[in-house]
N, C-alpha and C. Protein backbone atom coordinates (compact mmCIF):
# COMPACT_ATOMS: atom_id res chain seq x y z
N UNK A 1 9.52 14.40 18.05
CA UNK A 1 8.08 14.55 18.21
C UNK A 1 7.75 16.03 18.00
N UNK A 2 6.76 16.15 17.23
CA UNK A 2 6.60 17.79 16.65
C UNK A 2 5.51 18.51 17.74
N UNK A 3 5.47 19.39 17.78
CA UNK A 3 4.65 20.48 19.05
C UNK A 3 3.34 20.37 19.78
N UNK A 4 2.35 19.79 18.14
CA UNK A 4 1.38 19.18 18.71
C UNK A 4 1.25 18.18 19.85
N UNK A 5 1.84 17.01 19.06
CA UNK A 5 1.66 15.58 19.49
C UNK A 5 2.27 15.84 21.08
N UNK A 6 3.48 16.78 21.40
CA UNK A 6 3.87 16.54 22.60
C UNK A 6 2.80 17.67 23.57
N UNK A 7 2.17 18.44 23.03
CA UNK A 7 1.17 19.60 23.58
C UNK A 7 -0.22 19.21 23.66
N UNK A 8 -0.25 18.15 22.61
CA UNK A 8 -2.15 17.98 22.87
C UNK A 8 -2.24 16.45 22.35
N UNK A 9 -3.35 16.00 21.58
CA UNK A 9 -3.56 14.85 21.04
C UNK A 9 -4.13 15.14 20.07
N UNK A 10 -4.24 13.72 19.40
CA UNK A 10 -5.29 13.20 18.34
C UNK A 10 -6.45 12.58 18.79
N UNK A 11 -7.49 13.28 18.35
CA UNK A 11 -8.94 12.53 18.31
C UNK A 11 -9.14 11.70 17.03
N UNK A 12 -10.00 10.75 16.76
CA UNK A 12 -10.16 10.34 15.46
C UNK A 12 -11.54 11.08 15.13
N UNK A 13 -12.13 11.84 15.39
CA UNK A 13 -13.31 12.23 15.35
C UNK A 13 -14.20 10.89 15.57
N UNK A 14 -14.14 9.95 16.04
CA UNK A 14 -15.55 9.13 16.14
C UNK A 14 -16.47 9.42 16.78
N UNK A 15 -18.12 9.18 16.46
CA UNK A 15 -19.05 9.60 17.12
C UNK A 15 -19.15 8.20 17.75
N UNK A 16 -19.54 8.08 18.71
CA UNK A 16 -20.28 7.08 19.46
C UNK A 16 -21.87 7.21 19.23
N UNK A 17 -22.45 5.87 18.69
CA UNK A 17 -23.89 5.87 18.66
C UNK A 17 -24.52 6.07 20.20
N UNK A 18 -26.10 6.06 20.03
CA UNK A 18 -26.57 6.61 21.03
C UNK A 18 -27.51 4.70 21.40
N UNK A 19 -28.09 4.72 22.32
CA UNK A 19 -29.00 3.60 22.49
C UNK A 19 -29.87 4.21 23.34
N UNK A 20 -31.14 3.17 23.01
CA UNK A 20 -32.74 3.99 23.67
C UNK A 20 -32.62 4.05 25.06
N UNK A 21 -33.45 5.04 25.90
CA UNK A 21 -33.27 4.82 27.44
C UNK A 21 -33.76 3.28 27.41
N UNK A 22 -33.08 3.33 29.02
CA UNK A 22 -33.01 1.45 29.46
C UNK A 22 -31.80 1.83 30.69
N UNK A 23 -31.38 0.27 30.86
CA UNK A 23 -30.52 0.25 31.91
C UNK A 23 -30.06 -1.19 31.18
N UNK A 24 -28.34 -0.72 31.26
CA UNK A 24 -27.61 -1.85 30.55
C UNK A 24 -26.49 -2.45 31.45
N UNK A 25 -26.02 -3.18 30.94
CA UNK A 25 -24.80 -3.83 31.98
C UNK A 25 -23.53 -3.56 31.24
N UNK A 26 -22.82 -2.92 32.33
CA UNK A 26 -21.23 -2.22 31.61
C UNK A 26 -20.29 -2.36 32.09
N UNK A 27 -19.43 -1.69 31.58
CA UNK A 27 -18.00 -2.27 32.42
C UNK A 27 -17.21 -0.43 32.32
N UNK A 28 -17.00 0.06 33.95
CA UNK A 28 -16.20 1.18 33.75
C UNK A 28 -14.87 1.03 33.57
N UNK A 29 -14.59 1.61 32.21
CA UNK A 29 -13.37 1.72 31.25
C UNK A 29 -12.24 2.56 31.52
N UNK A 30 -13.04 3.80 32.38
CA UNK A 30 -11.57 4.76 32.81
C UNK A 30 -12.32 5.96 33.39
N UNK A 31 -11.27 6.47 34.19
CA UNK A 31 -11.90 7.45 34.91
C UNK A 31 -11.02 8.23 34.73
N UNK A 32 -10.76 9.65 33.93
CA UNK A 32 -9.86 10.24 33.56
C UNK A 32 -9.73 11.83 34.33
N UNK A 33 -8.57 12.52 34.75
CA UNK A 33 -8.97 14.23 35.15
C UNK A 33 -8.94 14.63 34.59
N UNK A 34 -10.15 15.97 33.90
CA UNK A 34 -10.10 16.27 32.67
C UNK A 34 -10.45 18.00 33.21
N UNK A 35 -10.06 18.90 32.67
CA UNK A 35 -10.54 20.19 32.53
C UNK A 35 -11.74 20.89 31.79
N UNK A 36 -12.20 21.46 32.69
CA UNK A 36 -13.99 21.89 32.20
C UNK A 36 -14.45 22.97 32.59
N UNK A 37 -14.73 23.89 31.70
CA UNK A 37 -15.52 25.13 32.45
C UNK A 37 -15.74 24.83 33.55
N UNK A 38 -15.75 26.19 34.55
CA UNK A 38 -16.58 26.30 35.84
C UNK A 38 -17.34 26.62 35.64
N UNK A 39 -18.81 26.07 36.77
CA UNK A 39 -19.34 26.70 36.45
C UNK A 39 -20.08 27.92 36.76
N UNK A 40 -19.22 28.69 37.98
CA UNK A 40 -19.14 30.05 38.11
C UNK A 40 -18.95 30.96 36.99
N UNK A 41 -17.71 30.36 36.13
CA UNK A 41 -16.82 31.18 35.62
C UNK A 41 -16.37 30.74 34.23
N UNK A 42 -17.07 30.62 33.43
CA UNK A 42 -17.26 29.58 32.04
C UNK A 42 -15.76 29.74 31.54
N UNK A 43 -14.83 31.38 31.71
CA UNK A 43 -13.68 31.23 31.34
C UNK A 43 -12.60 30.49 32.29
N UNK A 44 -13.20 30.07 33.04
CA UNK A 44 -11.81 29.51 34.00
C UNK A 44 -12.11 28.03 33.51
N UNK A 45 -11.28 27.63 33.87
CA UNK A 45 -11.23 25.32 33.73
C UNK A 45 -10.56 25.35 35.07
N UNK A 46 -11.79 24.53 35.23
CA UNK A 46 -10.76 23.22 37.09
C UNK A 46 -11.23 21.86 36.63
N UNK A 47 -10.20 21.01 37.06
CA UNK A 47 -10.45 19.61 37.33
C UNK A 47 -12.08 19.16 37.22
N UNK A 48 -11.99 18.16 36.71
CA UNK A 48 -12.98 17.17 36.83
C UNK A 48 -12.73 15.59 36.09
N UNK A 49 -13.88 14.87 37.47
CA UNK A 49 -13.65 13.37 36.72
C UNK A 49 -14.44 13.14 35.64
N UNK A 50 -13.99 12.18 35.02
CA UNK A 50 -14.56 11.71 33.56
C UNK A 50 -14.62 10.43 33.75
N UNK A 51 -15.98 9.57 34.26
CA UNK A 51 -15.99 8.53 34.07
C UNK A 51 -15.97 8.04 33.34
N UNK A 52 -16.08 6.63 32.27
CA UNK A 52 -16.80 6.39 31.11
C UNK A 52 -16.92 4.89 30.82
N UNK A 53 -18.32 4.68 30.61
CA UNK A 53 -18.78 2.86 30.87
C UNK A 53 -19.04 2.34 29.27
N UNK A 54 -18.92 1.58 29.64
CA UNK A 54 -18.91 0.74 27.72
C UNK A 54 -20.06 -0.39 27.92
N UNK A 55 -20.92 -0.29 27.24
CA UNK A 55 -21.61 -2.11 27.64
C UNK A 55 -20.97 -2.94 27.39
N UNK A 56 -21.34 -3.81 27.77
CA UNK A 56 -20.92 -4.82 27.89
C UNK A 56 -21.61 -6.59 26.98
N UNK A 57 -23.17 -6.39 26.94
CA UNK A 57 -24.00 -7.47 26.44
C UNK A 57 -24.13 -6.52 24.86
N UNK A 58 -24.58 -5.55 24.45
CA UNK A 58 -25.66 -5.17 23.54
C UNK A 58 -24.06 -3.69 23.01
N UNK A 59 -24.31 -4.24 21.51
CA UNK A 59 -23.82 -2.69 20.74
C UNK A 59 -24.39 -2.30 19.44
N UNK A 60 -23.64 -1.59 19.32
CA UNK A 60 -23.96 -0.91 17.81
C UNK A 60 -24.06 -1.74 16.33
N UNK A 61 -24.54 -1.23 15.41
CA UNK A 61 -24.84 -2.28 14.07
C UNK A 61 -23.56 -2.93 13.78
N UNK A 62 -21.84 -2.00 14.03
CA UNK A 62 -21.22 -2.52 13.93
C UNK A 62 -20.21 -3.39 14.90
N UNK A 63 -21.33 -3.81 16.11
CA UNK A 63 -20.58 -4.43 16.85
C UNK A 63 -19.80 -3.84 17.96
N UNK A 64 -19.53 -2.45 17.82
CA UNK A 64 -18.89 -1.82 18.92
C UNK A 64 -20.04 -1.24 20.27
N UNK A 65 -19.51 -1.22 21.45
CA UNK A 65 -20.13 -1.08 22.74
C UNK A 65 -20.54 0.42 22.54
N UNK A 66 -21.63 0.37 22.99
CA UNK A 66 -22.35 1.85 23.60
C UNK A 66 -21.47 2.45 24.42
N UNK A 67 -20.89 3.41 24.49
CA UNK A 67 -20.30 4.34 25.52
C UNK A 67 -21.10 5.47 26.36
N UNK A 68 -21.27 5.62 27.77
CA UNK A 68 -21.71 6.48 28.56
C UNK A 68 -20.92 7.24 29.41
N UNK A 69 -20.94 8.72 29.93
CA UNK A 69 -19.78 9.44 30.05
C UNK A 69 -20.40 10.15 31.22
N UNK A 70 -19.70 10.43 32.02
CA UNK A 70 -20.53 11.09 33.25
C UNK A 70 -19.10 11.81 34.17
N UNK A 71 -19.61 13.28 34.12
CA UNK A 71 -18.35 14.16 34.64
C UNK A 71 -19.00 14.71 36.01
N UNK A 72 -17.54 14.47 36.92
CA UNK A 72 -18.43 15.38 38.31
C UNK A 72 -17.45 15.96 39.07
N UNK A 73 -17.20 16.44 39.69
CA UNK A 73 -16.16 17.51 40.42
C UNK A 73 -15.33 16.64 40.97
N UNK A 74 -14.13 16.80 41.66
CA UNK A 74 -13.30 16.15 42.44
C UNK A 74 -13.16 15.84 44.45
N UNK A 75 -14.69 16.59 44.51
CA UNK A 75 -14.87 16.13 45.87
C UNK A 75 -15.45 15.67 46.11
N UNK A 76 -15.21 14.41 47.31
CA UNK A 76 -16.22 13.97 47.80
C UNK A 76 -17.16 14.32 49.18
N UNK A 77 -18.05 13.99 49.49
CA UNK A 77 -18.42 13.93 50.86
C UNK A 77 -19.82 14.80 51.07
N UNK A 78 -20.07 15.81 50.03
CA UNK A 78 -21.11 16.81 49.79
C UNK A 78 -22.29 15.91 49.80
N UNK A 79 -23.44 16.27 50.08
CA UNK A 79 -24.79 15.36 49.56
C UNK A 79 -25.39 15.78 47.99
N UNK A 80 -24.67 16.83 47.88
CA UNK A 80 -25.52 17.56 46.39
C UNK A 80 -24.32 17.29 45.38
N UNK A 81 -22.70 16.91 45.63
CA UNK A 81 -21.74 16.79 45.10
C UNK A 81 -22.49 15.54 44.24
N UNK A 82 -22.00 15.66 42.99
CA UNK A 82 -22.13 14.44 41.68
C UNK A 82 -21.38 13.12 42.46
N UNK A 83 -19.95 13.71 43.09
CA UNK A 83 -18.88 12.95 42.74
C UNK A 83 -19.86 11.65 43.95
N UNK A 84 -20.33 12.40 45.14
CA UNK A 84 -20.92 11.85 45.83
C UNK A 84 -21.80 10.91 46.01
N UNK A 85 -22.89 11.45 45.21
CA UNK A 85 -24.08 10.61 44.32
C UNK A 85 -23.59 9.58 43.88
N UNK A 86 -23.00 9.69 43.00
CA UNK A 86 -22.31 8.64 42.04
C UNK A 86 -22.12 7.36 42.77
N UNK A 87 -20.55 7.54 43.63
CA UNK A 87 -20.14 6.74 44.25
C UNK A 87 -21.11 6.20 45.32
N UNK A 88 -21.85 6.98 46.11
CA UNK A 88 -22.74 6.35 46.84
C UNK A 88 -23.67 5.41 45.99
N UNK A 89 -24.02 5.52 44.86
CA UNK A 89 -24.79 5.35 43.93
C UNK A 89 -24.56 3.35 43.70
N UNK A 90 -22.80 3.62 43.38
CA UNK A 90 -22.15 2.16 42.95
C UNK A 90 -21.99 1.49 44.18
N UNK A 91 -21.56 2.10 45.19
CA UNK A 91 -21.43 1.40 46.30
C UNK A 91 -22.22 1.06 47.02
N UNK A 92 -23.11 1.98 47.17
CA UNK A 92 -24.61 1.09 48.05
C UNK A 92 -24.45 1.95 49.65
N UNK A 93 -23.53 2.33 49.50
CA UNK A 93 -23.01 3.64 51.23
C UNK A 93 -22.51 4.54 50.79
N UNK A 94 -22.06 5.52 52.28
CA UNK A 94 -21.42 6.43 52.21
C UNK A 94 -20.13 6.30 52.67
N UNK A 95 -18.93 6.84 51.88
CA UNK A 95 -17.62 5.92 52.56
C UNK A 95 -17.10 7.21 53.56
N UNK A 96 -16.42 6.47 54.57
CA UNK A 96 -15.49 7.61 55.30
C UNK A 96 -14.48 7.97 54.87
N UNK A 97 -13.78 9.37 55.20
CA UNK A 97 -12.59 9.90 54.77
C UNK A 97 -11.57 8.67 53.98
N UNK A 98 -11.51 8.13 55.32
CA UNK A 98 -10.06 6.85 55.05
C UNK A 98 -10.45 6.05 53.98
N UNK A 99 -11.61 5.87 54.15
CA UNK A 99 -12.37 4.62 52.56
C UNK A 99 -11.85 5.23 51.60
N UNK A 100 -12.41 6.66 51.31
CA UNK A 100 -12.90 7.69 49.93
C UNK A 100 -10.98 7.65 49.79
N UNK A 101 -10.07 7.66 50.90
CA UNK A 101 -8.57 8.04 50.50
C UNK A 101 -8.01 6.67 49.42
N UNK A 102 -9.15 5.27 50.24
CA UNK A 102 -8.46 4.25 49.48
C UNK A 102 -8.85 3.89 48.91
N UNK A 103 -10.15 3.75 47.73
CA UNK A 103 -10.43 3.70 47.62
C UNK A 103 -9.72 3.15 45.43
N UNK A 104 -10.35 1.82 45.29
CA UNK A 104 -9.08 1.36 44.47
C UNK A 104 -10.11 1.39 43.09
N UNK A 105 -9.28 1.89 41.73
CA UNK A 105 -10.20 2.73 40.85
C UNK A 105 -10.04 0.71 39.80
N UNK A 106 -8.82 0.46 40.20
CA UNK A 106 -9.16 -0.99 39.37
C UNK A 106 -9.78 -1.74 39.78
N UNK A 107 -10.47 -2.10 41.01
CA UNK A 107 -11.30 -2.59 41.64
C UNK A 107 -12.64 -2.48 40.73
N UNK A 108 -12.88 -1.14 40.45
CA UNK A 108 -14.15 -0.57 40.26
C UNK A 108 -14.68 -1.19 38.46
N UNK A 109 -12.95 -1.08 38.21
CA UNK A 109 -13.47 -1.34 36.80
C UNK A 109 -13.56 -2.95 36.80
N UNK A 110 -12.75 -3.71 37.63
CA UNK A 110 -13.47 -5.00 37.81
C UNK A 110 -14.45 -5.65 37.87
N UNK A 111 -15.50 -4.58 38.07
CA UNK A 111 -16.85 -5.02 38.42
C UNK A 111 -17.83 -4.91 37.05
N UNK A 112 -18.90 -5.59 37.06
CA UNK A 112 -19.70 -4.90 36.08
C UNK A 112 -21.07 -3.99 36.86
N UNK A 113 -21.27 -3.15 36.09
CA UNK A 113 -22.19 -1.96 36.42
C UNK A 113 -23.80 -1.97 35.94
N UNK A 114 -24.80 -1.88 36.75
CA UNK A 114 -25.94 -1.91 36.05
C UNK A 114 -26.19 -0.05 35.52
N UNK A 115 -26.22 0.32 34.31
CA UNK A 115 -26.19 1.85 34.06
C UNK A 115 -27.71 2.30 33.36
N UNK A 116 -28.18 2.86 34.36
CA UNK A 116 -29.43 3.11 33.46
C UNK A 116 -29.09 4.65 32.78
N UNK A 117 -29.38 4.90 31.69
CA UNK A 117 -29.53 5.92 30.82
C UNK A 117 -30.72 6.13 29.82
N UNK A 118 -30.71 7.89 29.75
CA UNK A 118 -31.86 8.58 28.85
C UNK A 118 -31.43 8.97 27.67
N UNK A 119 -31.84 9.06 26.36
CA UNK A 119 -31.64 9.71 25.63
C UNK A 119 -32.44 10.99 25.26
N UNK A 120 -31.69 11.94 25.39
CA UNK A 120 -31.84 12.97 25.56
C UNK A 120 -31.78 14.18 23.81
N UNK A 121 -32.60 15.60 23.73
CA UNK A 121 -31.67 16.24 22.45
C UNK A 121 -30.98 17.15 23.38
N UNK A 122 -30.17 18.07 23.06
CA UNK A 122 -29.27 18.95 23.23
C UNK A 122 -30.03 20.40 22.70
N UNK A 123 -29.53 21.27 23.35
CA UNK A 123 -29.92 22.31 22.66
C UNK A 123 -29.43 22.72 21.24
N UNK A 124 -28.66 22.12 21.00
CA UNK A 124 -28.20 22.37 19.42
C UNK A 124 -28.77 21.28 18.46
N UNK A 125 -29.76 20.49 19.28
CA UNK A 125 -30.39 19.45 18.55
C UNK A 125 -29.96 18.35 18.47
N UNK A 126 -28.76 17.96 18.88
CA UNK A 126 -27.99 16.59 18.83
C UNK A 126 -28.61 16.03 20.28
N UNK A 127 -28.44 14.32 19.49
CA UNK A 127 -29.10 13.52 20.84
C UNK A 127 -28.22 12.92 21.26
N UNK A 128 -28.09 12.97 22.58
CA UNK A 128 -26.88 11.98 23.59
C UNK A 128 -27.68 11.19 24.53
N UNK A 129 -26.76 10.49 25.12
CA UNK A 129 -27.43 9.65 26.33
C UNK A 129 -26.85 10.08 27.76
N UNK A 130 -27.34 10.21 28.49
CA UNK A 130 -26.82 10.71 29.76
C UNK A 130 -27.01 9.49 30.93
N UNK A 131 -26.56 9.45 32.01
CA UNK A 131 -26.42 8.50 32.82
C UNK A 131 -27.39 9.16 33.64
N UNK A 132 -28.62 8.48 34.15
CA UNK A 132 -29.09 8.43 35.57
C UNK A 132 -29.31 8.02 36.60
N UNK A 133 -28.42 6.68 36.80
CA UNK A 133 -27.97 6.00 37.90
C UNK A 133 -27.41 5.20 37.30
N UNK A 134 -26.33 4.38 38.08
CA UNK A 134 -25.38 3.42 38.29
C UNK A 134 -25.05 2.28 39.57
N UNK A 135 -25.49 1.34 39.47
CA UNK A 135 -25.10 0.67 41.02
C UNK A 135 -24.83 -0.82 40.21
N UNK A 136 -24.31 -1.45 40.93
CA UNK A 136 -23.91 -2.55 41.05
C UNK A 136 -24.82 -3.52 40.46
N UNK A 137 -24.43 -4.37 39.05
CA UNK A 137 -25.02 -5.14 38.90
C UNK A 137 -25.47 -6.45 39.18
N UNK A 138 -26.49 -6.46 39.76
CA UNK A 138 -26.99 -7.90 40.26
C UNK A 138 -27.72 -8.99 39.44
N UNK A 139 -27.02 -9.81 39.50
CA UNK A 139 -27.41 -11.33 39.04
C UNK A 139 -28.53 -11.79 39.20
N UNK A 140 -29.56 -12.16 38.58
CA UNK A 140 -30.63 -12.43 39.05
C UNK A 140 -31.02 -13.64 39.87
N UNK A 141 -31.39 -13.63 41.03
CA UNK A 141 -31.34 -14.77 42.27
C UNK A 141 -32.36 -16.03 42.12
N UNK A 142 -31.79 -16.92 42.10
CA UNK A 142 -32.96 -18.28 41.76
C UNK A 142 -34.20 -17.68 42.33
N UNK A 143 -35.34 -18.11 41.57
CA UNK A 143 -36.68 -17.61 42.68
C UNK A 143 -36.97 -18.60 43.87
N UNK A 144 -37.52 -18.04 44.99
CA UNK A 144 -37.61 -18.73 46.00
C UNK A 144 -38.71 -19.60 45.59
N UNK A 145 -38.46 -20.77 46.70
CA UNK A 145 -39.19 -22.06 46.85
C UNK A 145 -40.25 -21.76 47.12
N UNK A 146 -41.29 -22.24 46.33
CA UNK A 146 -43.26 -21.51 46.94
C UNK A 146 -42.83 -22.97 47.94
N UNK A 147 -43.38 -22.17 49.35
CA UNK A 147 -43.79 -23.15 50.16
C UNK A 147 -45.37 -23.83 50.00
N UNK A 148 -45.31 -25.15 50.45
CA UNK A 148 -46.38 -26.05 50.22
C UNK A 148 -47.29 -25.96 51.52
N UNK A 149 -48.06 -26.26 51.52
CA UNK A 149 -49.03 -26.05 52.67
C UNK A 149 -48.73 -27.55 53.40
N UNK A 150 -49.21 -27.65 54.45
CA UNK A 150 -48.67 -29.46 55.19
C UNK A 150 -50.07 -30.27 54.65
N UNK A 151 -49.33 -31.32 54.42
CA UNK A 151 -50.36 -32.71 53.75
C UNK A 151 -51.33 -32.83 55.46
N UNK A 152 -52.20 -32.58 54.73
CA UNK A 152 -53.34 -33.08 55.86
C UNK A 152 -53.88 -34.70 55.48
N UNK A 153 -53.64 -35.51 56.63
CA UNK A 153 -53.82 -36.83 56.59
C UNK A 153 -55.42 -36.63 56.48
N UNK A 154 -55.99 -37.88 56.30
CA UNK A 154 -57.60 -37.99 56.80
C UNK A 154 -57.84 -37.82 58.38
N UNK A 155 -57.76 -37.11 58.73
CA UNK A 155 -57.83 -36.66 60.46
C UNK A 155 -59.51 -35.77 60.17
N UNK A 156 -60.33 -36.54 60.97
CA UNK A 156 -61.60 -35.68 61.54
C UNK A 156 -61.55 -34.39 62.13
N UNK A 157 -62.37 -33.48 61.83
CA UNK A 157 -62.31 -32.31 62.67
C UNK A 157 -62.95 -32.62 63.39
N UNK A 158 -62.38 -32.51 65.27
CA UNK A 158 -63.50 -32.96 66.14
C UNK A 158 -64.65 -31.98 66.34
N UNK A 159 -64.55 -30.95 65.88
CA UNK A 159 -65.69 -29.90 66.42
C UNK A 159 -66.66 -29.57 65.07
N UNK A 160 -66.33 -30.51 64.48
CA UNK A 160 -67.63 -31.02 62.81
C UNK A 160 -68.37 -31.94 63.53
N UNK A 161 -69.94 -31.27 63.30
CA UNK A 161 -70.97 -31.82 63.47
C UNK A 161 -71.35 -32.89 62.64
C-alpha cells in the first residue's frame, strides 16, 4: 500500500445536490470524528462530530438521496453546546451523565429522522443546505373521532310555554 492510501484517502469529488428548504424524513448514516478548525484558533484542529442524514422518501434527478451534514463539538451537557441541542433536539430530553455515557449510536441510526433544512448561499456564492432541527419522526396519527352530540328523543321541554 503506497503512502497516500495508508496516510489519507480518496474522495471521488462528488457534489451532493442541494433540495429546497422543507423538512424531510431521513435516516442518520454515520456519525464520524472528524478534525476542524477551532474556533479560537483557525490554525489549531480539535475533534468534532460529523453527523450525516440521507433522505429517505425524495432524491435527486438521478435517484440518489439528499445528504445533510451537521458538525458540533464533542461535549455534551452545555445549553449553548450544538452537541447538546442536537441530541436534545432527537430525543425530546435532556439525558444524564450515565444516559449521554450509553448512549447507542446504532440505535439512532435505526430510527428515521424528521430533518428540517434551509438552503442557504455561502460567502463564496455556493448554495448548501444546512440543518435546523431534527427530532424524531412521527407518523401521522388517525384523526380523532368528532364526537356526536346525544340523540335527543321527542322529550318536551317542561319549562316551554
Amino acid at each position: 500500500m503506497g503512502f497516500f492510501a495508508q496516510n489519507g484517502g480518496f474522495a471521488d469529488g462528488k457534489e451532493w445536490a442541494n433540495v429546497e428548504a422543507g423538512t424531510y424524513k431521513c435516516a442518520l448514516v454515520g456519525v464520524d470524528v472528524v478534525d476542524r478548525p477551532s474556533y479560537e484558533d483557525r490554525t489549531k484542529l480539535e475533534p468534532n462530530f460529523r453527523f450525516r442524514f440521507e433522505t429517505i422518501e425524495v432524491g435527486d434527478d438521478n435517484g440518489n438521496p439528499f445528504r445533510f451534514t451537521q458538525f458540533t463539538k464533542t461535549f455534551y451537557g452545555n445549553d449553548m453546546a450544538k452537541l447538546t441541542k442536537l441530541l436534545d433536539s432527537m430525543l425530546g430530553r435532556r439525558l444524564t451523565s450515565a444516559e449521554f455515557s450509553r448512549l447507542d449510536i446504532d440505535d439512532l441510526k435505526s430510527r428515521p429522522w424528521s430533518v428540517t433544512v434551509d438552503l442557504i448561499q455561502t460567502n463564496s456564492g455556493k448554495e448548501m443546505n444546512v440543518i435546523l432541527a431534527v427530532k424524531p419522526f412521527a407518523t401521522k396519527a388517525a384523526p380523532k373521532p368528532v364526537r356526536k352530540p346525544p340523540v335527543e328523543d321527542d322529550i318536551e321541554d317542561p319549562f316551554a310555554e
